[in-house]
C-alpha atoms as a PDB file:
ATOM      1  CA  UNK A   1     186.653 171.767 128.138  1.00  0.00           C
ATOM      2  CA  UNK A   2     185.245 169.609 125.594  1.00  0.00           C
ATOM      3  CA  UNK A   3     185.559 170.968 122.211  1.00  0.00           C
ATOM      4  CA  UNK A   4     184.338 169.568 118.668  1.00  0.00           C
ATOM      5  CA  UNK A   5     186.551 170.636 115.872  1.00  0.00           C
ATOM      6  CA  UNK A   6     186.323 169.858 112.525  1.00  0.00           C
ATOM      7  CA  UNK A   7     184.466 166.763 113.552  1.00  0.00           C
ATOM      8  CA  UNK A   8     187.113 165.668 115.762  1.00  0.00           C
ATOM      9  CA  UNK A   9     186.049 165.870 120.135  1.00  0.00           C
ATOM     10  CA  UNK A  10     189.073 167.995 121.697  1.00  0.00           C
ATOM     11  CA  UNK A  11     189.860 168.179 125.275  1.00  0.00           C
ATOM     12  CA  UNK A  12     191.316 170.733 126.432  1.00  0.00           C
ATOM     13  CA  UNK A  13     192.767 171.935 129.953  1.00  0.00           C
ATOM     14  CA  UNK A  14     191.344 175.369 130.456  1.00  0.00           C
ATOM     15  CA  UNK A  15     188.176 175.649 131.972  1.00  0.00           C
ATOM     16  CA  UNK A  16     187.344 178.826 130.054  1.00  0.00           C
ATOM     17  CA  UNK A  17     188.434 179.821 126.520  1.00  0.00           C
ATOM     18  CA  UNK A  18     188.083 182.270 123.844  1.00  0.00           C
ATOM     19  CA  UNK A  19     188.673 181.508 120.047  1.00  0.00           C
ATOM     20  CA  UNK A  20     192.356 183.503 120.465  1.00  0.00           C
ATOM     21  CA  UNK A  21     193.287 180.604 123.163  1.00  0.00           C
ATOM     22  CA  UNK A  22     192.375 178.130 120.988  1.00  0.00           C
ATOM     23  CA  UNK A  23     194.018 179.538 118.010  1.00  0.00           C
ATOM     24  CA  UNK A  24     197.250 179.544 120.204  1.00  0.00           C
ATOM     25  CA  UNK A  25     196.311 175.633 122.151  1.00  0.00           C
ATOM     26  CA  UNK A  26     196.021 174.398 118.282  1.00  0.00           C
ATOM     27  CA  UNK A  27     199.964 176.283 117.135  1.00  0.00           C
ATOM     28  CA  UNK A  28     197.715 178.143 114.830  1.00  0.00           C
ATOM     29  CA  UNK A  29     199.033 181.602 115.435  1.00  0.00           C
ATOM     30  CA  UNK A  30     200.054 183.577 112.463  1.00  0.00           C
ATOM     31  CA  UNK A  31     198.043 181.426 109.899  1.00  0.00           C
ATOM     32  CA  UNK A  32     195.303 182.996 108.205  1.00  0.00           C
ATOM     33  CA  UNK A  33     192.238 181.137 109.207  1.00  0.00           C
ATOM     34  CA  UNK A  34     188.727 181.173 108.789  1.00  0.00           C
ATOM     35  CA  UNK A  35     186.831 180.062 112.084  1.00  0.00           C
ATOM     36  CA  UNK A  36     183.127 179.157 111.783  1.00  0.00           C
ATOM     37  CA  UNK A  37     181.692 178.486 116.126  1.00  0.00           C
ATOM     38  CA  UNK A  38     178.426 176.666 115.736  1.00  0.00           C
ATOM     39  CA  UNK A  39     177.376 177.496 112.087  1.00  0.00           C
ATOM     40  CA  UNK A  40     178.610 181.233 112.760  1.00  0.00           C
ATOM     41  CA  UNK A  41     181.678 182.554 111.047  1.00  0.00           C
ATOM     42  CA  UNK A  42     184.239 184.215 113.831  1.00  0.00           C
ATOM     43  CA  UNK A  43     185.694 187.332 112.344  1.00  0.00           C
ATOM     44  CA  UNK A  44     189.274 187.561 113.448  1.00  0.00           C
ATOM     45  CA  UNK A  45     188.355 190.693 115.241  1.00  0.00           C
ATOM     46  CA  UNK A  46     186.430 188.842 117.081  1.00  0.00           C
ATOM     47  CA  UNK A  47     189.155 186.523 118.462  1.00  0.00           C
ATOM     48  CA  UNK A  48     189.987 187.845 121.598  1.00  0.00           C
ATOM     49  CA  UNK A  49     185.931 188.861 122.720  1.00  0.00           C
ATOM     50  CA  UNK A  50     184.529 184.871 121.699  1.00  0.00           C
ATOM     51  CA  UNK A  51     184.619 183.032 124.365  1.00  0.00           C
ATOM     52  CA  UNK A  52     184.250 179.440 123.810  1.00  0.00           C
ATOM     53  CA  UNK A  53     181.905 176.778 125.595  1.00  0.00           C
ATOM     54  CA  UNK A  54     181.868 172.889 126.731  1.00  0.00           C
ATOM     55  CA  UNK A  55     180.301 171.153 123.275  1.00  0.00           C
ATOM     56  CA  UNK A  56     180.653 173.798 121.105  1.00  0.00           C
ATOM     57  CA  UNK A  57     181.042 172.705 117.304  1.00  0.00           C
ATOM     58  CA  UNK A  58     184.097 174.655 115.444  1.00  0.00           C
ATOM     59  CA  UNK A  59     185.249 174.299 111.640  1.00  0.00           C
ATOM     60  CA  UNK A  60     188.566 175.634 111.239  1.00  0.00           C
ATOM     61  CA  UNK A  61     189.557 176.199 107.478  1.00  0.00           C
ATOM     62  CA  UNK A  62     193.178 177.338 107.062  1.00  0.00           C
ATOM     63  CA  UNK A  63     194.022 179.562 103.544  1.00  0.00           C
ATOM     64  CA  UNK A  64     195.685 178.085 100.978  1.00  0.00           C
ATOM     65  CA  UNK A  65     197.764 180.081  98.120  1.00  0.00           C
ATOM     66  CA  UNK A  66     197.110 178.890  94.221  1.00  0.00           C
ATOM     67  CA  UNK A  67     196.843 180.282  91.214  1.00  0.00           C
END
């Protein structure tokens, strides 16, 4: 699967894919993330139930802590 995230093309081994995969493919898991799949923000309820195509577009924006 062909994958374009945060402007960067991806390839990835799984034929089919949902947003939790990726989070997981990517050593994301336990960040807190914001993910927006083509110009729609993912809630991370959402996760497990998106399923992912060839070509789709995905920012990834991780949290940061400030004050």
């Amino acid at each position: 699967m062909q994958l374009t995230i945060n402007g960067k093309a991806r390839s990835f081994e799984l034929a089919q894919m949902n947003t939790a995969q990726l989070v997981e493919q990517l050593e994301l898991v336990g960040k807190r993330l914001a993910i927006e799949l083509n110009g729609e923000i993912v809630p991370r309820s959402q996760f497990e139930h998106t399923k992912l195509s060839d070509g789709d577009k995905l920012e990834i924006v991780g949290a940061v802590g400030g004050g």
